[in-house]
Protein backbone atom coordinates (compact mmCIF):
# COMPACT_ATOMS: atom_id res chain seq x y z
CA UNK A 1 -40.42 8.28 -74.71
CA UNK A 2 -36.97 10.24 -75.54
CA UNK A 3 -36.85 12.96 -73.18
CA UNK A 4 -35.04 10.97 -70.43
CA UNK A 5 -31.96 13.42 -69.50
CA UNK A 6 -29.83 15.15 -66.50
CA UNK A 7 -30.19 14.05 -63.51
CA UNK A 8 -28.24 14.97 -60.56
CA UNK A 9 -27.31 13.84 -57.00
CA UNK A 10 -29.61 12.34 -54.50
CA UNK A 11 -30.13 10.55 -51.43
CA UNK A 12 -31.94 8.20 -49.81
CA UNK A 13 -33.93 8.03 -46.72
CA UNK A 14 -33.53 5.30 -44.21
CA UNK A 15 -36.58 3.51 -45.68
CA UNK A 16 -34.70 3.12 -48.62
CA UNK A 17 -36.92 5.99 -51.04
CA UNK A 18 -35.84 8.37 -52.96
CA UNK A 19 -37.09 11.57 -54.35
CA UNK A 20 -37.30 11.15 -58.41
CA UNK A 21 -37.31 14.87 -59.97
CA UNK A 22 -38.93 13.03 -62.68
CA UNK A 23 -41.76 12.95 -60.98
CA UNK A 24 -43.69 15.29 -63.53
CA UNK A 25 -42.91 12.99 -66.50
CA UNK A 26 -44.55 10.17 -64.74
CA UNK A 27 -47.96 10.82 -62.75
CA UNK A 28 -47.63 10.71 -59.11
CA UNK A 29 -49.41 7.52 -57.25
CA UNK A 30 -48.20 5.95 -60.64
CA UNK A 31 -45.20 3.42 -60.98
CA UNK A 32 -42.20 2.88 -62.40
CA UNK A 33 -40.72 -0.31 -63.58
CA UNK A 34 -36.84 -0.83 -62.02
CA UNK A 35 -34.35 -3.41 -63.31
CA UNK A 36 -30.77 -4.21 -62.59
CA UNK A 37 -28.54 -2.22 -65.14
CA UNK A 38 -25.81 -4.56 -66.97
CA UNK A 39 -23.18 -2.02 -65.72
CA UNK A 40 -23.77 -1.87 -61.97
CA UNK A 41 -26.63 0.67 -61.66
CA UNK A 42 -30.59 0.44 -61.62
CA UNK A 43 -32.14 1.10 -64.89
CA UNK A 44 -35.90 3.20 -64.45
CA UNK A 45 -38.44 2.67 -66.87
CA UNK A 46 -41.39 4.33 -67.46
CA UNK A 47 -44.81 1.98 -68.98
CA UNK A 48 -44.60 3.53 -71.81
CA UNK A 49 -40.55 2.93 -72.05
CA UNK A 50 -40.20 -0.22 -70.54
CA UNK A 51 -43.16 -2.09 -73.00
CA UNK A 52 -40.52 -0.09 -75.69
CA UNK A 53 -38.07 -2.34 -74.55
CA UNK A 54 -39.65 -5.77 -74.19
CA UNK A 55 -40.93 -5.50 -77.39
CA UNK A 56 -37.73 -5.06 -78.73
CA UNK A 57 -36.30 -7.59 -76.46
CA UNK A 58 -39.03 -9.94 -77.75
CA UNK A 59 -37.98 -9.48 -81.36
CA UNK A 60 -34.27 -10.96 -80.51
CA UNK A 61 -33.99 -14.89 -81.58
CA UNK A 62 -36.28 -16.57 -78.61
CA UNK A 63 -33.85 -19.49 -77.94
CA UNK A 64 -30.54 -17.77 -78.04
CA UNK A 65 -28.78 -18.20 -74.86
CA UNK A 66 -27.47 -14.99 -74.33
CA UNK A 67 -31.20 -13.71 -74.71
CA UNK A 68 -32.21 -16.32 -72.30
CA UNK A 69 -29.35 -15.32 -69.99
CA UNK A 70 -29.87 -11.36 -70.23
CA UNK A 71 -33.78 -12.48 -69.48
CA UNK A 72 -33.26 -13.53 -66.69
CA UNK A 73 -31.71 -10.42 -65.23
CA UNK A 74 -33.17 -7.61 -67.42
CA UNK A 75 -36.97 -8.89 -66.77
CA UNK A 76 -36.95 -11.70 -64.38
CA UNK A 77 -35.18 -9.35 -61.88
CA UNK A 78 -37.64 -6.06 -62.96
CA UNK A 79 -39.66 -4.61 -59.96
CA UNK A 80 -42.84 -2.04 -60.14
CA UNK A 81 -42.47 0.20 -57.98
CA UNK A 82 -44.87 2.97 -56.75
CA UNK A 83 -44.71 6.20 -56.21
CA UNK A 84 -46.29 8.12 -53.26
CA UNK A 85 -48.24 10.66 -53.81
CA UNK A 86 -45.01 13.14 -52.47
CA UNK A 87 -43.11 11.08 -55.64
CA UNK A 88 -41.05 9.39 -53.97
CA UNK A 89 -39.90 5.83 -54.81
CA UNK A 90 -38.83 2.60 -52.62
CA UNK A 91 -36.10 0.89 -53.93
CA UNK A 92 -36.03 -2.73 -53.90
CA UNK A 93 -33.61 -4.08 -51.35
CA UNK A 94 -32.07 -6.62 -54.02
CA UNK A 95 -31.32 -3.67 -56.48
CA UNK A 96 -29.65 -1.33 -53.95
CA UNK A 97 -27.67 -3.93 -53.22
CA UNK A 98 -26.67 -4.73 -56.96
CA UNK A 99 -25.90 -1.46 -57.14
CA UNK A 100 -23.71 -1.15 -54.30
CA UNK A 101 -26.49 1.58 -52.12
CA UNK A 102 -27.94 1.55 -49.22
CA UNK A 103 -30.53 2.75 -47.51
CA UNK A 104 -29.13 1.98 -43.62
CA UNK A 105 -26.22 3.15 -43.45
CA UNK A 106 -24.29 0.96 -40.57
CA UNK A 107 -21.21 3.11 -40.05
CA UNK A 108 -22.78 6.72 -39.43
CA UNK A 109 -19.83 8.27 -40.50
CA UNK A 110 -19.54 7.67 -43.91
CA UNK A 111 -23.24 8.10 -46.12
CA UNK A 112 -21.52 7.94 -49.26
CA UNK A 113 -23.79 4.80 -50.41
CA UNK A 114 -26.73 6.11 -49.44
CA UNK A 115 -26.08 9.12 -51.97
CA UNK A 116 -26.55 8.63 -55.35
CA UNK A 117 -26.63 10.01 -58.87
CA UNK A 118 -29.77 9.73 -61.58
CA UNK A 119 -28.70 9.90 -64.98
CA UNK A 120 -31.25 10.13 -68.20
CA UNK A 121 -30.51 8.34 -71.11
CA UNK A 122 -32.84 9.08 -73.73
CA UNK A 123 -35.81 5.99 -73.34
CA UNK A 124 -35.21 5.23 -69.23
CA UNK A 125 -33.12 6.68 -65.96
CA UNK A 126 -30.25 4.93 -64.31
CA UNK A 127 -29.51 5.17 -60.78
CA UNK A 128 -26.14 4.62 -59.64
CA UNK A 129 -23.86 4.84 -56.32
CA UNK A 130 -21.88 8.23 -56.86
CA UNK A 131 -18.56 6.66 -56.14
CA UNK A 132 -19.04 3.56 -58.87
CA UNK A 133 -20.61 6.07 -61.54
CA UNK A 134 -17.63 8.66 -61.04
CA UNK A 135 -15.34 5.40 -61.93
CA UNK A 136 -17.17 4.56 -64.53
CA UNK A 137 -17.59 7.53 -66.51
CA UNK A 138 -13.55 8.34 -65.62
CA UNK A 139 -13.04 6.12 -68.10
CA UNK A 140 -14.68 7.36 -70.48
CA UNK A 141 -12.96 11.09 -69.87
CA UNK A 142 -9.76 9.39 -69.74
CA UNK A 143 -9.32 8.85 -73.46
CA UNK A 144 -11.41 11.39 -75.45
CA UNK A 145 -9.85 11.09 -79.16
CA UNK A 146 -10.75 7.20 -77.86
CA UNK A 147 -14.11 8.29 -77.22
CA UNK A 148 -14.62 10.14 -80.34
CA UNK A 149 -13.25 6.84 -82.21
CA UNK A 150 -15.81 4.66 -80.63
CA UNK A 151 -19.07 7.19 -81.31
CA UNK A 152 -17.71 7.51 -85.16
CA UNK A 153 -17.86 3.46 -85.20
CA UNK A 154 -21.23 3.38 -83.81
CA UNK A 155 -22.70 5.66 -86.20
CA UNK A 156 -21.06 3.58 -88.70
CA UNK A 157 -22.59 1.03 -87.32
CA UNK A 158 -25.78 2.75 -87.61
CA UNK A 159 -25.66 3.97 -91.25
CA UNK A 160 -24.87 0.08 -92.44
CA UNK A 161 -27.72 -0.78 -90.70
CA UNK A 162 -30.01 1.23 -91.73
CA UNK A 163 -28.82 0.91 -95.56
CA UNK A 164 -26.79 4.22 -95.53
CA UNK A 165 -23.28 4.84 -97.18
């Protein structure tokens, strides 16, 4: 699967579920696989995109402790989670809360952590609290000739690998 991209801003009901516009890209009363994102979001995973990813996680050295460690959180912590047949999604408890969302929103006032932003990227979705994604991607806006740098080492990166000059 590479057609994982947009998004946009949404919100969650006080059960915690939220309306996925990707909802034609995966069948309804069909599920999704959610995981916590290194970065402070919730990754989204289709089948399809998340056996993608364990078998490439599977082909890192099995006894390597920063495999081991990443296991832990990147599949140990995955949920399936269903969607209705009006597409909508529950969100695990433990991943709102690792991504700094909720669902019940104590002070009344203030339902800035109940809204949040989905973002495709590429192979999976990630679902982040507005206020921490705006911080995060400000950093990448801050420096763009930095930003340009660090894309021109990756592909680098990428054409060593892959044998190029």
């Amino acid at each position: 699967m590479a057609d994982a991209y947009g998004g946009g801003i949404l919100r969650l009901d006080d059960r915690g579920r939220l309306q996925l516009p990707i909802v034609p890209q995966v069948h309804k009363n069909s599920f999704l696989i959610m995981t916590p994102g290194l970065e402070g979001c919730i990754q989204v995973f289709t089948d399809e995109s998340w056996r993608d990813f364990v078998a490439w996680f599977q082909r890192l050295p099995r006894f390597d402790q920063r495999k081991v460690k990443l296991a832990r959180v990147l599949i140990g912590m995955a949920h399936e989670v269903y969607l209705d047949a009006q597409g909508r999604a529950v969100i695990p408890e433990e991943l709102l809360r690792h991504a700094k969302a909720e669902a019940q929103n104590k002070d009344k006032t203030n339902d800035a952590k109940r809204t949040v932003r989905l973002v495709g990227m590429l192979d999976h979705w990630e679902i982040w609290q507005v206020d921490r994604f705006k911080a995060h991607t400000g950093e990448v806006f801050q420096d763009p000739e930095q930003c340009k740098a660090e894309l021109e080492a990756l592909e680098a990166a990428s054409n060593s690998a892959n044998g190029e000059a």
